[in-house]
Structure formats: C-alpha cells, structure tokens
N, C-alpha and C. Protein backbone atom coordinates (compact mmCIF):
# COMPACT_ATOMS: atom_id res chain seq x y z
N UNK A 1 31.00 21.02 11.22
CA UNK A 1 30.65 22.21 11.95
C UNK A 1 29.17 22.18 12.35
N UNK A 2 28.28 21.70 11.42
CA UNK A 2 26.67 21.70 11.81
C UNK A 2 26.69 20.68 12.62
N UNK A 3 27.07 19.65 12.64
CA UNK A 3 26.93 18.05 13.51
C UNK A 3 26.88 18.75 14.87
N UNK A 4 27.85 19.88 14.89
CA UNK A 4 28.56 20.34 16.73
C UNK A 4 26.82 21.21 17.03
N UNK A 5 26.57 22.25 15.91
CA UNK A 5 25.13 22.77 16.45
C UNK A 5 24.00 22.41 16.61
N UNK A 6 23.55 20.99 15.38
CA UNK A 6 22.36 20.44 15.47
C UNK A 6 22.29 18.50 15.99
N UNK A 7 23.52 18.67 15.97
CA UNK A 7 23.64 16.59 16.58
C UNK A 7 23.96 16.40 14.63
N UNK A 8 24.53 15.18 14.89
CA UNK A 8 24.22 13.81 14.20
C UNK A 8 23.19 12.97 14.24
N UNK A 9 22.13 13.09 13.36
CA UNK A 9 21.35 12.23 12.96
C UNK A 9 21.05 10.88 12.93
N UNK A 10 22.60 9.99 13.00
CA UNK A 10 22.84 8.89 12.90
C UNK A 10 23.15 8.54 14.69
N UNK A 11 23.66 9.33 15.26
CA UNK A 11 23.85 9.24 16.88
C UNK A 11 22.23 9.21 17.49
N UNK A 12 21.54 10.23 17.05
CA UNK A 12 20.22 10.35 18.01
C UNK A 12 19.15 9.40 17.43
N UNK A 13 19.25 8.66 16.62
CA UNK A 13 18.16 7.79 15.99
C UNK A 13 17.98 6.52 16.39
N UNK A 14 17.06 5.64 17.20
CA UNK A 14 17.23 4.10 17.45
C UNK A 14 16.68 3.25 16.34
N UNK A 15 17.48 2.38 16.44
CA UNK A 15 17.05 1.29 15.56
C UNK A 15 15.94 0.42 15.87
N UNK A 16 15.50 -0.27 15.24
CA UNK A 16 13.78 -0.75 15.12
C UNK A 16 14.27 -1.84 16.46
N UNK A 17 15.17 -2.26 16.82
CA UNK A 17 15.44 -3.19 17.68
C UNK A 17 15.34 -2.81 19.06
N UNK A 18 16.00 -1.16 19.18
CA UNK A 18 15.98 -0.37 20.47
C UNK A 18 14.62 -0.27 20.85
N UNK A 19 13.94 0.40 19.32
CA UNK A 19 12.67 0.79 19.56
C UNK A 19 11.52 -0.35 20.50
N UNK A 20 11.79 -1.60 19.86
CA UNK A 20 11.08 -2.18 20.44
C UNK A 20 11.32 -3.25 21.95
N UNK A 21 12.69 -2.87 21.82
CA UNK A 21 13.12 -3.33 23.61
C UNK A 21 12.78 -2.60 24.55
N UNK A 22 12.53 -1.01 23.84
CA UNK A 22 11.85 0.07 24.95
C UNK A 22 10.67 -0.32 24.82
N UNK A 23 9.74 -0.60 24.41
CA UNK A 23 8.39 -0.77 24.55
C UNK A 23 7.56 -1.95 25.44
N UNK A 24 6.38 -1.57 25.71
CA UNK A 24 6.07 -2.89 26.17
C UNK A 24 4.46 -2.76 25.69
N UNK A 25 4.36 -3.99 24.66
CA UNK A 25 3.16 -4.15 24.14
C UNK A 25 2.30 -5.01 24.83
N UNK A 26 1.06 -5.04 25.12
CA UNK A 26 0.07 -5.58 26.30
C UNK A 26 -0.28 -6.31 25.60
N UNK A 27 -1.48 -5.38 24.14
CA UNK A 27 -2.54 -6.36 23.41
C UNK A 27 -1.40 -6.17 21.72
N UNK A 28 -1.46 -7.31 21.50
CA UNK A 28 -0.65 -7.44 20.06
C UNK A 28 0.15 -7.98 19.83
N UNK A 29 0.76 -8.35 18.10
CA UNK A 29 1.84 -8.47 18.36
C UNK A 29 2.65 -8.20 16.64
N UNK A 30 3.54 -8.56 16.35
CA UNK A 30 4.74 -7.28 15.39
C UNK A 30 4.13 -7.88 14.27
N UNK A 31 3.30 -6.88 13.36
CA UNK A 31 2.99 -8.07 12.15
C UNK A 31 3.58 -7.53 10.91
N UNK A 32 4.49 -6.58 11.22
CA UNK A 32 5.49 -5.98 10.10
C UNK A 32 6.35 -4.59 10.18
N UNK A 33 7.07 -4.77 9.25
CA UNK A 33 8.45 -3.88 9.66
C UNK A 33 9.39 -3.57 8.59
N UNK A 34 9.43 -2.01 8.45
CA UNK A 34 10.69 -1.72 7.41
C UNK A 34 11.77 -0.56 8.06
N UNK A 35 11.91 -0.02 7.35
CA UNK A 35 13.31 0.54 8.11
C UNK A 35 12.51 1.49 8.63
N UNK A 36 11.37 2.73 7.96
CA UNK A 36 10.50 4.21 8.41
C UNK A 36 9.52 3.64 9.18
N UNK A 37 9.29 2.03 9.28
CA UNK A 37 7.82 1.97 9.97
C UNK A 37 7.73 -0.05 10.76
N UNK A 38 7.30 0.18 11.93
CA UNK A 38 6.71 -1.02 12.58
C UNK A 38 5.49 -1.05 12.47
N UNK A 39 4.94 -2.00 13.04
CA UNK A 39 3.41 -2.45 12.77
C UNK A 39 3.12 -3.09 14.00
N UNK A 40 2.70 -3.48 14.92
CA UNK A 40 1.91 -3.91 15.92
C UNK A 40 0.25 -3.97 15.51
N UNK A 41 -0.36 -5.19 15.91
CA UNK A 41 -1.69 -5.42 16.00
C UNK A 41 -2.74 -6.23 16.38
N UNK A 42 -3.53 -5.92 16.86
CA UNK A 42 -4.52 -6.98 17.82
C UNK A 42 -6.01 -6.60 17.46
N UNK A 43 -6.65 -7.39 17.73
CA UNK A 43 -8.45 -7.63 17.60
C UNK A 43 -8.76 -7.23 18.36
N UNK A 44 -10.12 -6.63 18.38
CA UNK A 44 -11.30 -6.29 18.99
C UNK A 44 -12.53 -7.03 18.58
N UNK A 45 -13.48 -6.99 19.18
CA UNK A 45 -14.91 -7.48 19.37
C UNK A 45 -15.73 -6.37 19.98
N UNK A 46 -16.55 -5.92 19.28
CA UNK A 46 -18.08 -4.80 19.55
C UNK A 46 -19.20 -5.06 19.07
N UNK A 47 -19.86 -6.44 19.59
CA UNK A 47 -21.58 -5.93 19.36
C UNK A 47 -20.95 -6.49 17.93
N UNK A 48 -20.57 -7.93 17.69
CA UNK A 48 -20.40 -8.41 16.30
C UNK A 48 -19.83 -7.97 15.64
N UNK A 49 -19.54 -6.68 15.39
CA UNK A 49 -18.48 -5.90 14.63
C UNK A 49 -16.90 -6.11 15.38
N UNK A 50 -16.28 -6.64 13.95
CA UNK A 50 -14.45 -7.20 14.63
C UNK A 50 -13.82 -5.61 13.85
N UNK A 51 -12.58 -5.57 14.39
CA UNK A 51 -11.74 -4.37 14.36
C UNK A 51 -10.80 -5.01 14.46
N UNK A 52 -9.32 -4.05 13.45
CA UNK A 52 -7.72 -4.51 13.73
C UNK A 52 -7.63 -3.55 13.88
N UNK A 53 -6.94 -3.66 15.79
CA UNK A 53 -6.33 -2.16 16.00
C UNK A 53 -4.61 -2.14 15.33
N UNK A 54 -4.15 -1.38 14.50
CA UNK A 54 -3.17 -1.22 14.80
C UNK A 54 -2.40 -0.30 15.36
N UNK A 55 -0.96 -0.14 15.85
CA UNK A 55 -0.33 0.40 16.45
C UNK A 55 1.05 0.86 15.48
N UNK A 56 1.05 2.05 14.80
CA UNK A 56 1.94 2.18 13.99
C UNK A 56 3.04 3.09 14.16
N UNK A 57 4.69 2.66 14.57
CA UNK A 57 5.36 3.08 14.98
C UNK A 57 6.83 3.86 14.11
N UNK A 58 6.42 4.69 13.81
CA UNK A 58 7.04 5.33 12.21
C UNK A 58 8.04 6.64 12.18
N UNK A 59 9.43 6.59 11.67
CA UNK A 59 10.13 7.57 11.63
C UNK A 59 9.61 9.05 10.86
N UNK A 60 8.46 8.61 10.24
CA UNK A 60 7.87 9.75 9.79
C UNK A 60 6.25 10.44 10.13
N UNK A 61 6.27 11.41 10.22
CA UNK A 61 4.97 11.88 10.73
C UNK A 61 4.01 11.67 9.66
N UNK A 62 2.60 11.74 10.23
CA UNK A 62 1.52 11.37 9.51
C UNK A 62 -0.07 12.12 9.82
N UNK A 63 -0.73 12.43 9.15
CA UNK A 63 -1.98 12.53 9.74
C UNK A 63 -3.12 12.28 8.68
N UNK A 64 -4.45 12.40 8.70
CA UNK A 64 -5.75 11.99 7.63
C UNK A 64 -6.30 12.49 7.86
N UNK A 65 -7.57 13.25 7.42
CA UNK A 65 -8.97 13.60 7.68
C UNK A 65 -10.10 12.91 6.62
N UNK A 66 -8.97 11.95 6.05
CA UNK A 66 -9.89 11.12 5.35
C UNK A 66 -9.65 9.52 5.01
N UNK A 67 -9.07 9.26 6.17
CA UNK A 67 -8.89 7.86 6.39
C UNK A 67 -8.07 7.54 5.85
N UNK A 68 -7.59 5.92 5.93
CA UNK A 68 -6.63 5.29 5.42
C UNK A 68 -6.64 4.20 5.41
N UNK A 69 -5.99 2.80 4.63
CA UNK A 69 -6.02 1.60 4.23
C UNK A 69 -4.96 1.38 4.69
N UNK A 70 -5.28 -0.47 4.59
CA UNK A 70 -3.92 -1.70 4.86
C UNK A 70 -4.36 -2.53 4.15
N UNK A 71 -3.43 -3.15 3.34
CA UNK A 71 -3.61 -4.20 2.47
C UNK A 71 -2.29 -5.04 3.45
N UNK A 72 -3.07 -6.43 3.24
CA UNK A 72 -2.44 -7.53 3.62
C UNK A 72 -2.16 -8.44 2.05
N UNK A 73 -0.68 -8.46 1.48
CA UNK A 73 -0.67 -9.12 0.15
C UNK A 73 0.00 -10.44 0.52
N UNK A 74 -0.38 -11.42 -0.03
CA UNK A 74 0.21 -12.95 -0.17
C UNK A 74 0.29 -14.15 -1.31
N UNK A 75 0.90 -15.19 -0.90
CA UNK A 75 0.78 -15.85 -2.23
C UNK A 75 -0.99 -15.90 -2.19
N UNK A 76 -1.49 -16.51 -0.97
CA UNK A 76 -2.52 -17.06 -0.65
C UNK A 76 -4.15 -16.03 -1.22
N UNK A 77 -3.73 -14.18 -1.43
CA UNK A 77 -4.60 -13.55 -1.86
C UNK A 77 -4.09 -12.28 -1.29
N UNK A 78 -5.13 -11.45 -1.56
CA UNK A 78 -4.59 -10.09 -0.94
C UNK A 78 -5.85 -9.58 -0.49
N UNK A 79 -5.50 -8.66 0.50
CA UNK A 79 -7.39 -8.30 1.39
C UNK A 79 -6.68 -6.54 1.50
N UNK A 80 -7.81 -5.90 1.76
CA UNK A 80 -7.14 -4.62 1.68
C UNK A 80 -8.56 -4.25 2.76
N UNK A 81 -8.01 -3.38 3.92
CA UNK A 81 -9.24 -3.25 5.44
C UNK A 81 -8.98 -1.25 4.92
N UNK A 82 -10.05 -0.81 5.12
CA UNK A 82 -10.50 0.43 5.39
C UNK A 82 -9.99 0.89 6.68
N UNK A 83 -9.71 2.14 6.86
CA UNK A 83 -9.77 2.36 8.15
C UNK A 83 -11.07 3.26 9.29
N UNK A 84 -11.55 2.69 10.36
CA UNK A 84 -12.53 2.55 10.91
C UNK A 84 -13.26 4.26 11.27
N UNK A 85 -11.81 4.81 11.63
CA UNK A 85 -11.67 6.38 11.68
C UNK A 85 -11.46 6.83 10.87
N UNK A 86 -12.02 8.44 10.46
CA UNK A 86 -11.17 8.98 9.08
C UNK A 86 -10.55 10.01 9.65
N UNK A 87 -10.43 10.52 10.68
CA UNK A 87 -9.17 11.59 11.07
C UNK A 87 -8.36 11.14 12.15
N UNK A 88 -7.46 11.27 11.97
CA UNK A 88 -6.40 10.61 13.49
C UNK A 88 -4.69 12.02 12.77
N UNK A 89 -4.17 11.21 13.82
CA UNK A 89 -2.46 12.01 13.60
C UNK A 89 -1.41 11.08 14.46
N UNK A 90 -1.08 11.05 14.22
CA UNK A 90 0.56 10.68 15.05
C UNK A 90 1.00 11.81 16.26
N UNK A 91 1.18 10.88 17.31
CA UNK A 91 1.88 11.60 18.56
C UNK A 91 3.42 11.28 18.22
N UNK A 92 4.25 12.33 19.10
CA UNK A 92 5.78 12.07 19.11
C UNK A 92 5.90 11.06 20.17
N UNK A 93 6.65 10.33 20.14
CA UNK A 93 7.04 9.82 21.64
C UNK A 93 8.63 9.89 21.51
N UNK A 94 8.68 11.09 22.25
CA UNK A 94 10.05 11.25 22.74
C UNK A 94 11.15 10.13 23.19
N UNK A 95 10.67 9.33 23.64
CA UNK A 95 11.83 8.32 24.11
C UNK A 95 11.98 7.12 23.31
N UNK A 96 10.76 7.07 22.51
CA UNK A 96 11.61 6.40 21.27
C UNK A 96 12.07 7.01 20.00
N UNK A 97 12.08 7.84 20.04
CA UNK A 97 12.55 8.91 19.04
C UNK A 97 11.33 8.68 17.63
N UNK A 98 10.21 8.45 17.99
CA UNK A 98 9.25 8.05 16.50
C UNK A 98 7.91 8.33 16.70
N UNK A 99 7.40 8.81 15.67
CA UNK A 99 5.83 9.10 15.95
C UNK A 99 5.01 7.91 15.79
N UNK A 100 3.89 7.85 16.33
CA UNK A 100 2.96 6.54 17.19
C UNK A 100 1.86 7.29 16.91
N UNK A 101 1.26 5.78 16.05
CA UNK A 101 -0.61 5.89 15.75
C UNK A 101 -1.77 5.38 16.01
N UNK A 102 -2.29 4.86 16.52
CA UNK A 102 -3.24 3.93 16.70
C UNK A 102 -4.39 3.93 15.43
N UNK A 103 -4.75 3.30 14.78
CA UNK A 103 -5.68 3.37 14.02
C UNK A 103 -6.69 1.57 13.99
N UNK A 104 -7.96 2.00 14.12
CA UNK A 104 -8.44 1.12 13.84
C UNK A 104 -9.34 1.17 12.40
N UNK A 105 -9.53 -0.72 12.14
CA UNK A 105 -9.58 -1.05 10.85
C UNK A 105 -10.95 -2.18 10.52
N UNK A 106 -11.89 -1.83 10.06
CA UNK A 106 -12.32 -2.75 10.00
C UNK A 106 -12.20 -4.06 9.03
N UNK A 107 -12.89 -4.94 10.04
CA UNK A 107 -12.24 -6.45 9.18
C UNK A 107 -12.57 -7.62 9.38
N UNK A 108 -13.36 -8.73 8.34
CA UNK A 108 -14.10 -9.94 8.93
C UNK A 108 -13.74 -10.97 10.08
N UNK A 109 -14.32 -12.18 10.02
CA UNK A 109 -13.59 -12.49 11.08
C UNK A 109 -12.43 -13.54 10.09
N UNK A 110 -12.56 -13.97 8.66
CA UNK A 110 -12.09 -15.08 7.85
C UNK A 110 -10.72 -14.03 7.66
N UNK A 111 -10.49 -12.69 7.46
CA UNK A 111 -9.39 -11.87 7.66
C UNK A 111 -8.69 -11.93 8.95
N UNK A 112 -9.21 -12.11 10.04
CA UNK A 112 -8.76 -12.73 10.79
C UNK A 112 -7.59 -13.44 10.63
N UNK A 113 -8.48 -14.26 10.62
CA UNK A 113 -7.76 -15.74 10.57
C UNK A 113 -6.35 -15.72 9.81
N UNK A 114 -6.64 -15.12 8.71
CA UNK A 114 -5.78 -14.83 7.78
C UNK A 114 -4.51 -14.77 8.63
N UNK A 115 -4.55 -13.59 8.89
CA UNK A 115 -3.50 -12.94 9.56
C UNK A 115 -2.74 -12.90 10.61
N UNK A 116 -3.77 -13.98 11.56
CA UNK A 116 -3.45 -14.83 12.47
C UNK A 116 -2.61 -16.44 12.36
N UNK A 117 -2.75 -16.62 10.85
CA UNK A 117 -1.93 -18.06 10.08
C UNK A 117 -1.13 -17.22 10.27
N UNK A 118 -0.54 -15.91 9.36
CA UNK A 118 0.79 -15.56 8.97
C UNK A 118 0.36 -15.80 7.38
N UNK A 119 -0.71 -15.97 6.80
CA UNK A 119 -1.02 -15.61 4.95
C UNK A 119 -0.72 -14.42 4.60
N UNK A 120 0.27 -13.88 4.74
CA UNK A 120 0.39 -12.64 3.89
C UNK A 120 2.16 -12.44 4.20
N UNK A 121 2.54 -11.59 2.91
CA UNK A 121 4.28 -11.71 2.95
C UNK A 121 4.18 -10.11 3.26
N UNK A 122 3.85 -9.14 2.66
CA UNK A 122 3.87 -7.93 2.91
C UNK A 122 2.62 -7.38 3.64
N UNK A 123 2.67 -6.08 3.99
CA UNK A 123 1.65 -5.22 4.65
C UNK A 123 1.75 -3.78 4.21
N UNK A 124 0.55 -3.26 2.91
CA UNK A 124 0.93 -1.89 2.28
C UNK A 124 0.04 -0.77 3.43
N UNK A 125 0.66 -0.22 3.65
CA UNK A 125 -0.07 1.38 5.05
C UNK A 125 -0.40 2.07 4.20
N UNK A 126 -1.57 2.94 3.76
CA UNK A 126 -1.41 3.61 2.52
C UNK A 126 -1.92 5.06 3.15
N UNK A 127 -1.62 6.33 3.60
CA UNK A 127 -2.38 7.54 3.85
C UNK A 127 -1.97 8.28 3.21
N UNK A 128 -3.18 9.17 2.75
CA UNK A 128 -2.73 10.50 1.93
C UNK A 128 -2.20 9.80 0.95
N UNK A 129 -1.10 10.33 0.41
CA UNK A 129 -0.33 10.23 -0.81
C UNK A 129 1.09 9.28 -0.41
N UNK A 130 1.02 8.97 1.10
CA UNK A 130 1.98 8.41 1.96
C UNK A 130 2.06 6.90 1.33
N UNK A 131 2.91 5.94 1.36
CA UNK A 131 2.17 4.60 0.98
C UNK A 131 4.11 4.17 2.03
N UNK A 132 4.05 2.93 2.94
CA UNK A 132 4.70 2.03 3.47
C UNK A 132 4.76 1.09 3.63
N UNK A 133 5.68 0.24 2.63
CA UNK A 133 5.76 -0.84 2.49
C UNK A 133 6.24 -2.04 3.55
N UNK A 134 5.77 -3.01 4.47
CA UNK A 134 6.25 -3.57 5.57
C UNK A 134 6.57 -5.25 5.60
N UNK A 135 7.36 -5.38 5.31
CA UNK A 135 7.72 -7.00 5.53
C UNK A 135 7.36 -7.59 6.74
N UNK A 136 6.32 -8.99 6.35
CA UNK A 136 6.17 -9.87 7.60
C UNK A 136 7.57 -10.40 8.18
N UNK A 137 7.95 -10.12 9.79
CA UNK A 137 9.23 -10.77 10.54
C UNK A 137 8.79 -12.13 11.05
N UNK A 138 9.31 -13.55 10.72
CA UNK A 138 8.71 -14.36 11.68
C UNK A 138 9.66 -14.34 12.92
C-alpha cells in the first residue's frame, strides 16, 4: 500500500554502474567504491602547493564545518591527507539520484605517486562521526 504512495526504493535507486555511465568525468579518475559511496580524483598544482581534489559521489548526505580526512591504507603503508577546506556540504544531483562533493585535500608530491602506482587497497572518508569505507576497483 505505501510502495503505491511513496515509490519503491529499490525501483528509483541507480546502481554505482548507472551512476557512472551518466557521468562524464573531465579531470580524474575512480580511485574507489562501495555500495553508499564512489570516489573520483585528480591533482592540482598552486604556487608549489599539490592538492587531491576529490569528487565524492554518495547515497548519503554529508556536510563539515570542521573538515575532514582520507586515509589511503596498503600493504605498502598508510598516509592519511587533511582536508584543505573545513566547511563544504553535498549538493543533490537529481539525475543521479546521489549527493556530490568536491573536497580538496592536501598532499605531497611522494603521496602522489603513491596513489598514482595504485599502493593502497582501501580508501577511509572520515567526516563528522561519518566514516566510508571504499575499495580500490582496478
């Protein structure tokens, strides 16, 4: 009887696969993924200072006024980047049915590299009291 007034949940929801056939990413690329959350991300350069922007594409809403972390964990070590902003929020984007973040991160350039091999198996998102756990896809 509720399905007929409010939808099915399971009908209106895309899968991480839809999500990202609708998209079209310019600068980046998928550096992790669980079922509530994608990951997209690319470098910057400012005046010597490097940045990881990421692009975080998540079935759940989010916001900070006091920043937030990413840890990159591996056999190889684990690095954990600050984030560059301390207030941001998540927009809806209607047509993929998921809220979208941009956050940038600062981060050396030997982190880099890191992450650019593929050294790391997971990726922890950590805000607020929020924490998302993301498996590297090769």
């Amino acid at each position: 009887m509720f399905k007929k007034i409010f939808g099915s949940k399971a009908s209106t929801t895309m899968s991480n696969a839809e999500v990202e056939k609708a998209m079209d990413i310019v600068d980046g690329q998928k550096l992790g993924e669980s079922e509530e959350m994608l990951l997209f991300g690319g470098f910057q350069e400012l005046n010597e200072y490097h940045f990881f922007e990421g692009l975080f594409v998540s079935t759940k809403n989010f916001k900070s006024k006091n920043g937030a972390s990413i840890a990159f964990k591996g056999s190889k070590g684990d690095f954990t980047l600050p984030s560059a902003i301390q207030e941001f929020e998540c927009d809806y984007a209607k047509p993929l049915q998921r809220h979208v973040a941009q956050i940038s991160f600062d981060i050396s350039k030997a982190q880099i590299k890191k992450i650019q091999k593929g050294d790391y198996k997971t990726v922890e998102f950590s805000v607020k009291k929020q924490q998302f756990l993301l498996e590297r896809k090769n």
